[in-house]
Structures are given as structure tokens and as C-alpha cells.
Protein backbone atom coordinates (compact mmCIF):
# COMPACT_ATOMS: atom_id res chain seq x y z
CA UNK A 1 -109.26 -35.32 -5.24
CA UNK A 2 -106.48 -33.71 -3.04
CA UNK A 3 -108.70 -32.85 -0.57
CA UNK A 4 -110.62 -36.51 0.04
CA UNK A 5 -107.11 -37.77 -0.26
CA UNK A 6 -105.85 -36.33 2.35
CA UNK A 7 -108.63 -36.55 4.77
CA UNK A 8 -109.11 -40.22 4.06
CA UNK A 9 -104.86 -40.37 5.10
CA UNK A 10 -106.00 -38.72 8.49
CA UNK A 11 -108.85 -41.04 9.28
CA UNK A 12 -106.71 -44.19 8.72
CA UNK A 13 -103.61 -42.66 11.26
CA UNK A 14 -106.46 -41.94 13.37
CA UNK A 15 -108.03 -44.93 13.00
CA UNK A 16 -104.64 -46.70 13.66
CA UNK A 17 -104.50 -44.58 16.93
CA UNK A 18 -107.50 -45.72 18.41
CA UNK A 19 -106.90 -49.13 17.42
CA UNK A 20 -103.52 -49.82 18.55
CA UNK A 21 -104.36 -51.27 22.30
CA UNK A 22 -106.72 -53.46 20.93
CA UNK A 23 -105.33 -55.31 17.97
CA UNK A 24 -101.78 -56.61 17.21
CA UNK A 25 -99.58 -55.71 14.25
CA UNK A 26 -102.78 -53.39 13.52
CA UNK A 27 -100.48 -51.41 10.92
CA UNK A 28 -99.26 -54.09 8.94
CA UNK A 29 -103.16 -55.60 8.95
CA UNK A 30 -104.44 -52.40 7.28
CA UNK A 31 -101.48 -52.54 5.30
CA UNK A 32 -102.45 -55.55 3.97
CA UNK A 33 -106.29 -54.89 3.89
CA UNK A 34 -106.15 -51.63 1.98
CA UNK A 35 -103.70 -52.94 -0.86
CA UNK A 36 -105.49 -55.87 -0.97
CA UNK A 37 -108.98 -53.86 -1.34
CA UNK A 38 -107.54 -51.20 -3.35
CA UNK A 39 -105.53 -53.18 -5.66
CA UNK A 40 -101.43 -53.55 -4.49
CA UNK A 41 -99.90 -50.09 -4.93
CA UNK A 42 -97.53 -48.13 -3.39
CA UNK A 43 -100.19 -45.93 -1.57
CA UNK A 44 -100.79 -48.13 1.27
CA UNK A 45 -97.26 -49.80 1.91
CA UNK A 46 -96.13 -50.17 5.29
CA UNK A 47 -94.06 -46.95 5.03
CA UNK A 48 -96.72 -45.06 4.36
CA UNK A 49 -98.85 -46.52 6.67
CA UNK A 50 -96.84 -45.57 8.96
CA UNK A 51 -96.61 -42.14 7.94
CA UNK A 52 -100.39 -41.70 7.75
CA UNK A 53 -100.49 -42.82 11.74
CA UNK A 54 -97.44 -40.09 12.14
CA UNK A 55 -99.46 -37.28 10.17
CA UNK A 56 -102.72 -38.20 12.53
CA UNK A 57 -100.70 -37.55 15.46
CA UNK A 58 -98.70 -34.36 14.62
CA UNK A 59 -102.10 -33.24 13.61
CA UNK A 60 -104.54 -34.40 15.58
CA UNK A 61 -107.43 -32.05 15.03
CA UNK A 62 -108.72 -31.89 11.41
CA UNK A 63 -109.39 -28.41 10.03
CA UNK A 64 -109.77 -26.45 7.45
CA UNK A 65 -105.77 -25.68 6.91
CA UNK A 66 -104.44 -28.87 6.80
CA UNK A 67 -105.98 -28.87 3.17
CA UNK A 68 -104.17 -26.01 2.15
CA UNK A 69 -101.26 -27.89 1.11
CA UNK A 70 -100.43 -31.43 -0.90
CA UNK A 71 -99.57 -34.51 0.22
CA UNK A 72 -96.03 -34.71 -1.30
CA UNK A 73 -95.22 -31.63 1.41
CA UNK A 74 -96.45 -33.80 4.42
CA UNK A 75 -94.23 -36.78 2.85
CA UNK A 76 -91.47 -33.91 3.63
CA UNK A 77 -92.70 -32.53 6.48
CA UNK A 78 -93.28 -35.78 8.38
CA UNK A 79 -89.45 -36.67 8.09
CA UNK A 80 -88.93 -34.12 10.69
CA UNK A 81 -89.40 -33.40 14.58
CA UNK A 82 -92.71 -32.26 15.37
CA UNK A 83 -91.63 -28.69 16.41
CA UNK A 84 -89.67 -28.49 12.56
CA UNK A 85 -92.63 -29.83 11.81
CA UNK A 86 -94.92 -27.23 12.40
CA UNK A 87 -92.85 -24.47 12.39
CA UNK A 88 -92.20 -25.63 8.30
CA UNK A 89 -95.86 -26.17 8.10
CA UNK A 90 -97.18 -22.71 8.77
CA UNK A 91 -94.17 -21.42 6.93
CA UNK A 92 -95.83 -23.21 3.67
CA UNK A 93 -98.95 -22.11 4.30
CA UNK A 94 -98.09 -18.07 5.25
CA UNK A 95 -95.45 -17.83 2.24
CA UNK A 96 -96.90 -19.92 -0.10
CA UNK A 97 -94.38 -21.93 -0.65
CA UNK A 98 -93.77 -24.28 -3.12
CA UNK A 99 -92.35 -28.05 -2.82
CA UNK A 100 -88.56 -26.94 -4.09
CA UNK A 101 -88.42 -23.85 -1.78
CA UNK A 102 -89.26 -26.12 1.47
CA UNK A 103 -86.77 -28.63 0.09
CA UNK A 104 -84.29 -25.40 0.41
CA UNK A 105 -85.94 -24.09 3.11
CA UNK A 106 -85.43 -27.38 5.32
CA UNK A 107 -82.06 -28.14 3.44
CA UNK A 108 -80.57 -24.66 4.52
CA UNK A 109 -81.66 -25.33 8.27
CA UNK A 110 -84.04 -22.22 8.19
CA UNK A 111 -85.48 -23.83 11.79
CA UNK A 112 -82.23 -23.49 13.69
CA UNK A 113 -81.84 -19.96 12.21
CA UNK A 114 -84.72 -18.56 13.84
């Protein structure tokens, strides 16, 4: 369930992406759209609408590693520059790491360490 989840979070920030020249307010429309189709929740608010678009463009290209980890650690993730961004990102994925240590690990500036 992960897994679809979080590919079908990439397709709609990509999908935002390529739509944004030709439609206006496009994020709040599929904000709309998908809580209307998918009953109102707190999946597709406008915050995390948003975020889906941000995750699409911090990771453009779709493979096999961007699976590796949950959604909740994007939700993190995605609060921070791209270059934290990644660097915290293949941190997770080479150490393991669970959600509390990259809470510590971001909280305890590990980026501006290194």
C-alpha cells in the first residue's frame, strides 16, 4: 500500500508540473477534485497538495529508491532545502534510519556539520 501510495503522490506533483502553464489555481482544483472523489480527508488538502508538487520536483525521476522509505519521512524531508534534502535522504536510506533518529538527525544540524 506504501508503495502505490507513494507513486500515486509523485504522479499528481508531476501532474501539477506539467499542468501549471495551462490551467489556473490548478492546485487548489485538484485539491478540490481529489477530496471530492476520494471522500474529504486530510490526504489531499491544499498543504499537501502542495507538498506532493514539492516531492515531484526534488525528485523528478521515479526509481526504485524513492520506495525505500515512508511517506511520513518525505513529510520531514520536504520541510527542508533541496540540498538538506537529499543529503538527509540518502542518509535514511544508507543508515537505515528510523523516523525519530532523522527528527535528531535534522534537529542536531547533522547537514551543517559535514
Amino acid at each position: 500500500m506504501i508503495l502505490i501510495q507513494i507513486y500515486y503522490f509523485w504522479k499528481i506533483g508531476k501532474f501539477l508540473f506539467d499542468k501549471k502553464s495551462k490551467c489556473l489555481n490548478i492546485v487548489e482544483k485538484t485539491s478540490c477534485f481529489l477530496s471530492y472523489y476520494y471522500g474529504d480527508s486530510n490526504v489531499f488538502s491544499l498543504e499537501n497538495i502542495y507538498t506532493m508538487k514539492k516531492f515531484y520536483l526534488y525528485f523528478p525521476i521515479y526509481n526504485k529508491y524513492i520506495e525505500r522509505i515512508d511517506w511520513s519521512y518525505y513529510m520531514k524531508l520536504l520541510r527542508l532545502s533541496k540540498k538538506e534534502c537529499y543529503f538527509y535522504y540518502k542518509l535514511v536510506l544508507f543508515c537505515n534510519c528510523d523516523i525519530s533518529e532523522l527528527d535528531v538527525l535534522i534537529n542536531n544540524n547533522m547537514f551543517l556539520r559535514i
